[in-house]
N, C-alpha and C. Protein backbone atom coordinates (compact mmCIF):
# COMPACT_ATOMS: atom_id res chain seq x y z
N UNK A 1 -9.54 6.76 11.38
CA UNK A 1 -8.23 6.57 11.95
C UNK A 1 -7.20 6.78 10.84
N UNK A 2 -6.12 7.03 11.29
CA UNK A 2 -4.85 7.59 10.22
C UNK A 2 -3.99 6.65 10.54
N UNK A 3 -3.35 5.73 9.52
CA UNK A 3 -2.35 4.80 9.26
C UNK A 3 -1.45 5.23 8.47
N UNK A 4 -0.22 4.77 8.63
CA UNK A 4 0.95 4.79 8.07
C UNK A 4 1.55 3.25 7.76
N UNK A 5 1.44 2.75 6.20
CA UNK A 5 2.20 1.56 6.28
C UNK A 5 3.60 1.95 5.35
N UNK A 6 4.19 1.12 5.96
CA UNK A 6 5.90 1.46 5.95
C UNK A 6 6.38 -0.13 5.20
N UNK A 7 6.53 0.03 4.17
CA UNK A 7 6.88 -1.41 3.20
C UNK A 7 8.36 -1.15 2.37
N UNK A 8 8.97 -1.97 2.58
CA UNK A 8 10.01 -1.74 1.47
C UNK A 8 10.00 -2.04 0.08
N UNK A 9 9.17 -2.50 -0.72
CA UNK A 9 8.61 -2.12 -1.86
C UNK A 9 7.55 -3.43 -2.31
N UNK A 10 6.97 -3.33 -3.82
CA UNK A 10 6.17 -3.96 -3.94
C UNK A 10 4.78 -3.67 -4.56
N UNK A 11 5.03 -1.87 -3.98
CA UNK A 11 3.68 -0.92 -5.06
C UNK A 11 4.79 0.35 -5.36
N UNK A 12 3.75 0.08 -6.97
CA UNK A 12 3.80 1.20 -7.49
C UNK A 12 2.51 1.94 -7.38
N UNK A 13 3.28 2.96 -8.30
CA UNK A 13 1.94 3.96 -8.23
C UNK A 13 0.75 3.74 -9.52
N UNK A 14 1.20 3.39 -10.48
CA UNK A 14 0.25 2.94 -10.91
C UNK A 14 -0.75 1.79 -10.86
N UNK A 15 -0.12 0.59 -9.90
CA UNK A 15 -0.88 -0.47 -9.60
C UNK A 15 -0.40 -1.48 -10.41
N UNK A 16 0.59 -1.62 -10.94
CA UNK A 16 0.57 -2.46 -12.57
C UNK A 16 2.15 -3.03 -12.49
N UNK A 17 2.86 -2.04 -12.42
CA UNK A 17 4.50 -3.10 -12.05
C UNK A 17 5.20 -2.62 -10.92
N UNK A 18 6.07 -4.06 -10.72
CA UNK A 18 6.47 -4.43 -9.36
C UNK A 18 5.58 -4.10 -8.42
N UNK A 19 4.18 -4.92 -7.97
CA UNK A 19 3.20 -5.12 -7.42
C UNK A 19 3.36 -6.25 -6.88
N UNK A 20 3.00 -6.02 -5.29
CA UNK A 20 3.07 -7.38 -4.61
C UNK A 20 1.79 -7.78 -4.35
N UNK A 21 1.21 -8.62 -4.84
CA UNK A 21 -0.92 -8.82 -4.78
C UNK A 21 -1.19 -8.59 -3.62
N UNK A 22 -0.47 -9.60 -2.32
CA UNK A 22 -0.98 -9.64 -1.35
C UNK A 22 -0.93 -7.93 -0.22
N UNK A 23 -0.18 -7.36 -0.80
CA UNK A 23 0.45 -5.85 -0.04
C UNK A 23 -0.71 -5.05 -0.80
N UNK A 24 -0.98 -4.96 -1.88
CA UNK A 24 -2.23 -4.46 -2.66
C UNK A 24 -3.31 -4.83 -1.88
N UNK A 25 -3.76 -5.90 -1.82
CA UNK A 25 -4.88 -6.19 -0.92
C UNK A 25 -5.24 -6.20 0.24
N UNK A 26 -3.97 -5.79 1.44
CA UNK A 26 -3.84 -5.45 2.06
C UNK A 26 -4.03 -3.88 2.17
N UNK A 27 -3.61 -3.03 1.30
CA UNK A 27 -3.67 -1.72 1.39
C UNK A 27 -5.16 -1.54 1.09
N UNK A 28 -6.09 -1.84 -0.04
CA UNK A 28 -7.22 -1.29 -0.45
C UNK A 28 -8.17 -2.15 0.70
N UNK A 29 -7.73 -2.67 1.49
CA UNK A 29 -8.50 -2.82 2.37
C UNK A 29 -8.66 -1.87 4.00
N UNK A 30 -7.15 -1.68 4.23
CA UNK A 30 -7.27 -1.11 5.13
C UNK A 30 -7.82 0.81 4.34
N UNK A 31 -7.56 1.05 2.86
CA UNK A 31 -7.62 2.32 2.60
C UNK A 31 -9.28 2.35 2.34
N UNK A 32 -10.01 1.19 2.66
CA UNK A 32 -11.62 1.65 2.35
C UNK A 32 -11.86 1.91 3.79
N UNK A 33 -11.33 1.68 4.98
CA UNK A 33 -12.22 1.80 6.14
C UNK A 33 -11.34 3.12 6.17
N UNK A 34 -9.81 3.63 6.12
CA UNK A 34 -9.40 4.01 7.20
C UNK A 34 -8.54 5.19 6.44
N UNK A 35 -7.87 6.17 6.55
CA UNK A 35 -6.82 7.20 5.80
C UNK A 35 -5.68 6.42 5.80
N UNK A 36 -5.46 6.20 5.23
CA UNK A 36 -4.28 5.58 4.48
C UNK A 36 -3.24 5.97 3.77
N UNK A 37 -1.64 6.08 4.54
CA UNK A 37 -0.95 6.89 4.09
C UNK A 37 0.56 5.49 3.67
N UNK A 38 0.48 5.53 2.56
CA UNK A 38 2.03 4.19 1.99
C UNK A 38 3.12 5.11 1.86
N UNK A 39 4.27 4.71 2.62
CA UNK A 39 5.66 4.51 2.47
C UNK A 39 6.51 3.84 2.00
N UNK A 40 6.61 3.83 0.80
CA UNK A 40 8.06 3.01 0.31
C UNK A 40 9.51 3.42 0.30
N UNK A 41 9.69 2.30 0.64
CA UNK A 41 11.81 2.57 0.91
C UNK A 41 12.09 2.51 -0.45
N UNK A 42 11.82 1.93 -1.41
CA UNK A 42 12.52 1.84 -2.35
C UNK A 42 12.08 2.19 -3.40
């Protein structure tokens, strides 16, 4: 299945600053079952 999560910020791209834990763990969870596509607003 193909997802789109739409967050206004909280990840970067490297994983390391301005990281929100719980939005991280949220993403590598839904990105092990599923295609996983992140949107940030900011």
């Amino acid at each position: 299945m193909r997802i789109a999560f739409v967050v206004a910020g909280g990840v970067d791209r490297s994983g390391r600053g301005s990281v929100t834990p719980a939005i991280l763990w949220l993403i590598e969870r839904i990105a092990g079952r599923h295609d996983l596509f992140v949107y940030v607003l900011r």
